[in-house]
C-alpha atoms as a PDB file:
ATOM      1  CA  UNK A   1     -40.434   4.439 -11.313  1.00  0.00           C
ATOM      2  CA  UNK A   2     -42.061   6.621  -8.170  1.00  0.00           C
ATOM      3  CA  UNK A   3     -41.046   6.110  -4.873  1.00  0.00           C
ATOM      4  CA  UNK A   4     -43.545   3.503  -3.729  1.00  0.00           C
ATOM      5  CA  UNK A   5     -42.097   0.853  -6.669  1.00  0.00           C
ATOM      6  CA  UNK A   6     -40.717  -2.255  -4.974  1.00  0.00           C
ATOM      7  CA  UNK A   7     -37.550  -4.336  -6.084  1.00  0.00           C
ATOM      8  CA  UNK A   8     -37.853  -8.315  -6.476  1.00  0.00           C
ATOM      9  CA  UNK A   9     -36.584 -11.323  -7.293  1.00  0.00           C
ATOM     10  CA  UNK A  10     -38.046 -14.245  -8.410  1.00  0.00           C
ATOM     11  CA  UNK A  11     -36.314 -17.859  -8.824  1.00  0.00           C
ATOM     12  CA  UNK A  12     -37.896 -20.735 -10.728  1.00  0.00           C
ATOM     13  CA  UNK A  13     -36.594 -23.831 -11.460  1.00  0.00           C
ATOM     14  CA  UNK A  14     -37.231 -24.998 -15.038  1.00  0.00           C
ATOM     15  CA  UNK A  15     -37.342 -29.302 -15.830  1.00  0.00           C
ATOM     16  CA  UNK A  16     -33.707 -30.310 -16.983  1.00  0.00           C
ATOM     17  CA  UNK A  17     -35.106 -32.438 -20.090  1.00  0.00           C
ATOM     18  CA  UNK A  18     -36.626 -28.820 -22.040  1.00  0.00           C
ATOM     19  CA  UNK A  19     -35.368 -28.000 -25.054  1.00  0.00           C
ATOM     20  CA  UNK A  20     -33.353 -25.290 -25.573  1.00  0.00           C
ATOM     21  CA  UNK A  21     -36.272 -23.677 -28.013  1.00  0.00           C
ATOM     22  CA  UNK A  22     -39.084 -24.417 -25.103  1.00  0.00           C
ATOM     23  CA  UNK A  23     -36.988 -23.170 -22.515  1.00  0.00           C
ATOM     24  CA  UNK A  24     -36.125 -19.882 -24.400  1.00  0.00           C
ATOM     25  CA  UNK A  25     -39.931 -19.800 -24.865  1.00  0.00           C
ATOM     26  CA  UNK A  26     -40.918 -20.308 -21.213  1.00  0.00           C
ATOM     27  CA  UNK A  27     -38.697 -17.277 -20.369  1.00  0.00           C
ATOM     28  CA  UNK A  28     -40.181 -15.081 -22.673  1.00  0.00           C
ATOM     29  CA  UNK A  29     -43.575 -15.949 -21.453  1.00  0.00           C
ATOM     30  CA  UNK A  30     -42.702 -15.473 -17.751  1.00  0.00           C
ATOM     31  CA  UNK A  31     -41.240 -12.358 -18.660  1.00  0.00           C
ATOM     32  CA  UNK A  32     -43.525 -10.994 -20.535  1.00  0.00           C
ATOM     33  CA  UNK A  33     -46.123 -11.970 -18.011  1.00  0.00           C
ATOM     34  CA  UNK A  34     -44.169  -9.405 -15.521  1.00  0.00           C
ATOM     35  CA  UNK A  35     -44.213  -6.760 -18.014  1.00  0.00           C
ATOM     36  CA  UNK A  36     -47.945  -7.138 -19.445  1.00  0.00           C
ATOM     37  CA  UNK A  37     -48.481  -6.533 -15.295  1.00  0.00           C
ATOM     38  CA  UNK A  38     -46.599  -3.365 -14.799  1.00  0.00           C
ATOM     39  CA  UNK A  39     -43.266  -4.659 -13.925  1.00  0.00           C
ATOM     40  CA  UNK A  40     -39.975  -3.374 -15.089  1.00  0.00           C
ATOM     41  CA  UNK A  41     -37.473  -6.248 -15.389  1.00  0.00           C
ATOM     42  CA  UNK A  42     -34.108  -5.026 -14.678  1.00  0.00           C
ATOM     43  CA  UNK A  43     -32.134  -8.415 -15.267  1.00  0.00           C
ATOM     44  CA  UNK A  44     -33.285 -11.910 -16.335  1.00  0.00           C
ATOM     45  CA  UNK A  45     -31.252 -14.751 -16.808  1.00  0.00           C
ATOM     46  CA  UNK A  46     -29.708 -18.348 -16.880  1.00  0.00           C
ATOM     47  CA  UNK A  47     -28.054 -19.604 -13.614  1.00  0.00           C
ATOM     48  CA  UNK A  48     -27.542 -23.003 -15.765  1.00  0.00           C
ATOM     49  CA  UNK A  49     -28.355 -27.031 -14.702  1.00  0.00           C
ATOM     50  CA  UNK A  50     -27.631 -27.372 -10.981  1.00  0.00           C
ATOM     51  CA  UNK A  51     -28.258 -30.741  -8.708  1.00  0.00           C
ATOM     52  CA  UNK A  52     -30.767 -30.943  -5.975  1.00  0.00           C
ATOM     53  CA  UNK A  53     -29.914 -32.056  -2.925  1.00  0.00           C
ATOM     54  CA  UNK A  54     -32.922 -33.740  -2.948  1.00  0.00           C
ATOM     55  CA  UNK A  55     -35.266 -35.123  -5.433  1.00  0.00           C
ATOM     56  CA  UNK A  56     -37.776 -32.721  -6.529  1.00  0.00           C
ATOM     57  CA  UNK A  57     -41.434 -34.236  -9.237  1.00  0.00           C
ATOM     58  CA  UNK A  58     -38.934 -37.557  -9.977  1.00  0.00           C
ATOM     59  CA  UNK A  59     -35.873 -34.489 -10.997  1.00  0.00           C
ATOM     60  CA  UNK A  60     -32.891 -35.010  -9.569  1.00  0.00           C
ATOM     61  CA  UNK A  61     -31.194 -31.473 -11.242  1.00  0.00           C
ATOM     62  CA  UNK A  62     -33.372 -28.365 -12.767  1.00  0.00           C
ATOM     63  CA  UNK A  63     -32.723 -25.297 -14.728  1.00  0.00           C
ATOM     64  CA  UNK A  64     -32.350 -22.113 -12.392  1.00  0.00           C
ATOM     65  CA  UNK A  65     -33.657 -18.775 -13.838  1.00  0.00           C
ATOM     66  CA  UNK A  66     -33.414 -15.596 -11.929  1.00  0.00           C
ATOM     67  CA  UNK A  67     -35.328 -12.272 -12.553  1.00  0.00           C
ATOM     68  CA  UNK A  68     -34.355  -8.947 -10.972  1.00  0.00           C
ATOM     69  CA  UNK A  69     -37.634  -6.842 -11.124  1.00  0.00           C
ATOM     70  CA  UNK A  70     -39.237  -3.277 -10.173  1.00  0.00           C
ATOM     71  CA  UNK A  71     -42.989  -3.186  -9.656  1.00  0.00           C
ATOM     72  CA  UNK A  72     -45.303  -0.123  -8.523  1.00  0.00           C
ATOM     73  CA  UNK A  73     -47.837  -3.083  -6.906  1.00  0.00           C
ATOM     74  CA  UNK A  74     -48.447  -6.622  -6.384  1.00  0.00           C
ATOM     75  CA  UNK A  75     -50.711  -7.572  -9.746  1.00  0.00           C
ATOM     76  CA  UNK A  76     -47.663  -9.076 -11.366  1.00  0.00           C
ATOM     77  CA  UNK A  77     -46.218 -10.573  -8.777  1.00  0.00           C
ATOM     78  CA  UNK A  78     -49.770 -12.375  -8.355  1.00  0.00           C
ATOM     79  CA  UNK A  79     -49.617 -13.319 -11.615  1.00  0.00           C
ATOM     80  CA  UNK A  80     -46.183 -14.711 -11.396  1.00  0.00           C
ATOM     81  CA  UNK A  81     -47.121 -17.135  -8.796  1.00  0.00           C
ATOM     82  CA  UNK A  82     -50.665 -17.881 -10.054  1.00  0.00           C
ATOM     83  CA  UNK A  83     -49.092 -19.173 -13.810  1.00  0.00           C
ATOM     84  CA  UNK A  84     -45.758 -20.929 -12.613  1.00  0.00           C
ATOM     85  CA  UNK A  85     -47.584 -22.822 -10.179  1.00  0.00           C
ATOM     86  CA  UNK A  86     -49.824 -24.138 -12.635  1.00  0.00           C
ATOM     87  CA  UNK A  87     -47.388 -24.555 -15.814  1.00  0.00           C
ATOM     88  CA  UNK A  88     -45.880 -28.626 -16.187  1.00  0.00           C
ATOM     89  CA  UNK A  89     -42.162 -27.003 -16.955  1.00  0.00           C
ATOM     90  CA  UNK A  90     -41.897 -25.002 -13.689  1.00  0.00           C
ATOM     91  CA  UNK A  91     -40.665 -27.395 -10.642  1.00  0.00           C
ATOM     92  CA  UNK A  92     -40.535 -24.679  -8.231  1.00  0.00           C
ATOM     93  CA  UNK A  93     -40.022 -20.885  -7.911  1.00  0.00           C
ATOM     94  CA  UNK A  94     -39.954 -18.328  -5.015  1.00  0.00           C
ATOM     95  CA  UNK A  95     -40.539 -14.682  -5.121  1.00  0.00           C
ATOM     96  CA  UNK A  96     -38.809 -12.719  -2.630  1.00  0.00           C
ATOM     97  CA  UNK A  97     -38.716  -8.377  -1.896  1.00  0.00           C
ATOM     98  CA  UNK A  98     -35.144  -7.210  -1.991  1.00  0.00           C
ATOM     99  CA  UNK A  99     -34.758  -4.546   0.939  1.00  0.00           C
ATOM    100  CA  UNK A 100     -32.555  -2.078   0.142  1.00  0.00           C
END
């Protein structure tokens, strides 16, 4: 990647009553969302069932998923947050820059 390529993470938290098939699915698709956008994803995966401290859409625990990702601009990051806001599994997800 050149030298203007920025590091992120993004967090989303999926619904704790998924399948294991549909969640494996929903990963894939946010992935590959990244990727179709220019992103190189450097790590993606499981941080298991966790409670909330607080209730979150009637949920009291969610799936976490974290993805460690390089991008050269902000189209898939856009995308990201434009799709997971709008998809029913997806209770809540945050995108952050990691400054090296």
């Amino acid at each position: 990647m050149s030298e203007l390529t920025t590091k992120y993470e993004a967090l989303y938290i999926i619904k704790p009553d998924i399948d294991e098939a549909s969640k494996k699915e929903l990963v894939n698709y946010f992935d590959e969302v990244l990727t179709s956008n220019g992103a190189t994803i450097t790590e993606s995966k499981d941080w298991a069932k966790r409670r909330f401290a607080y209730e979150i859409k009637k949920y009291r625990e969610g799936i976490y998923h974290l993805v460690e990702f390089e991008a050269d601009n902000a189209d898939s990051v856009d995308e990201f947050n434009r799709l997971a806001r709008i998809n029913d599994n997806i209770l809540r997800h945050l995108i952050t820059k990691v400054e090296d």
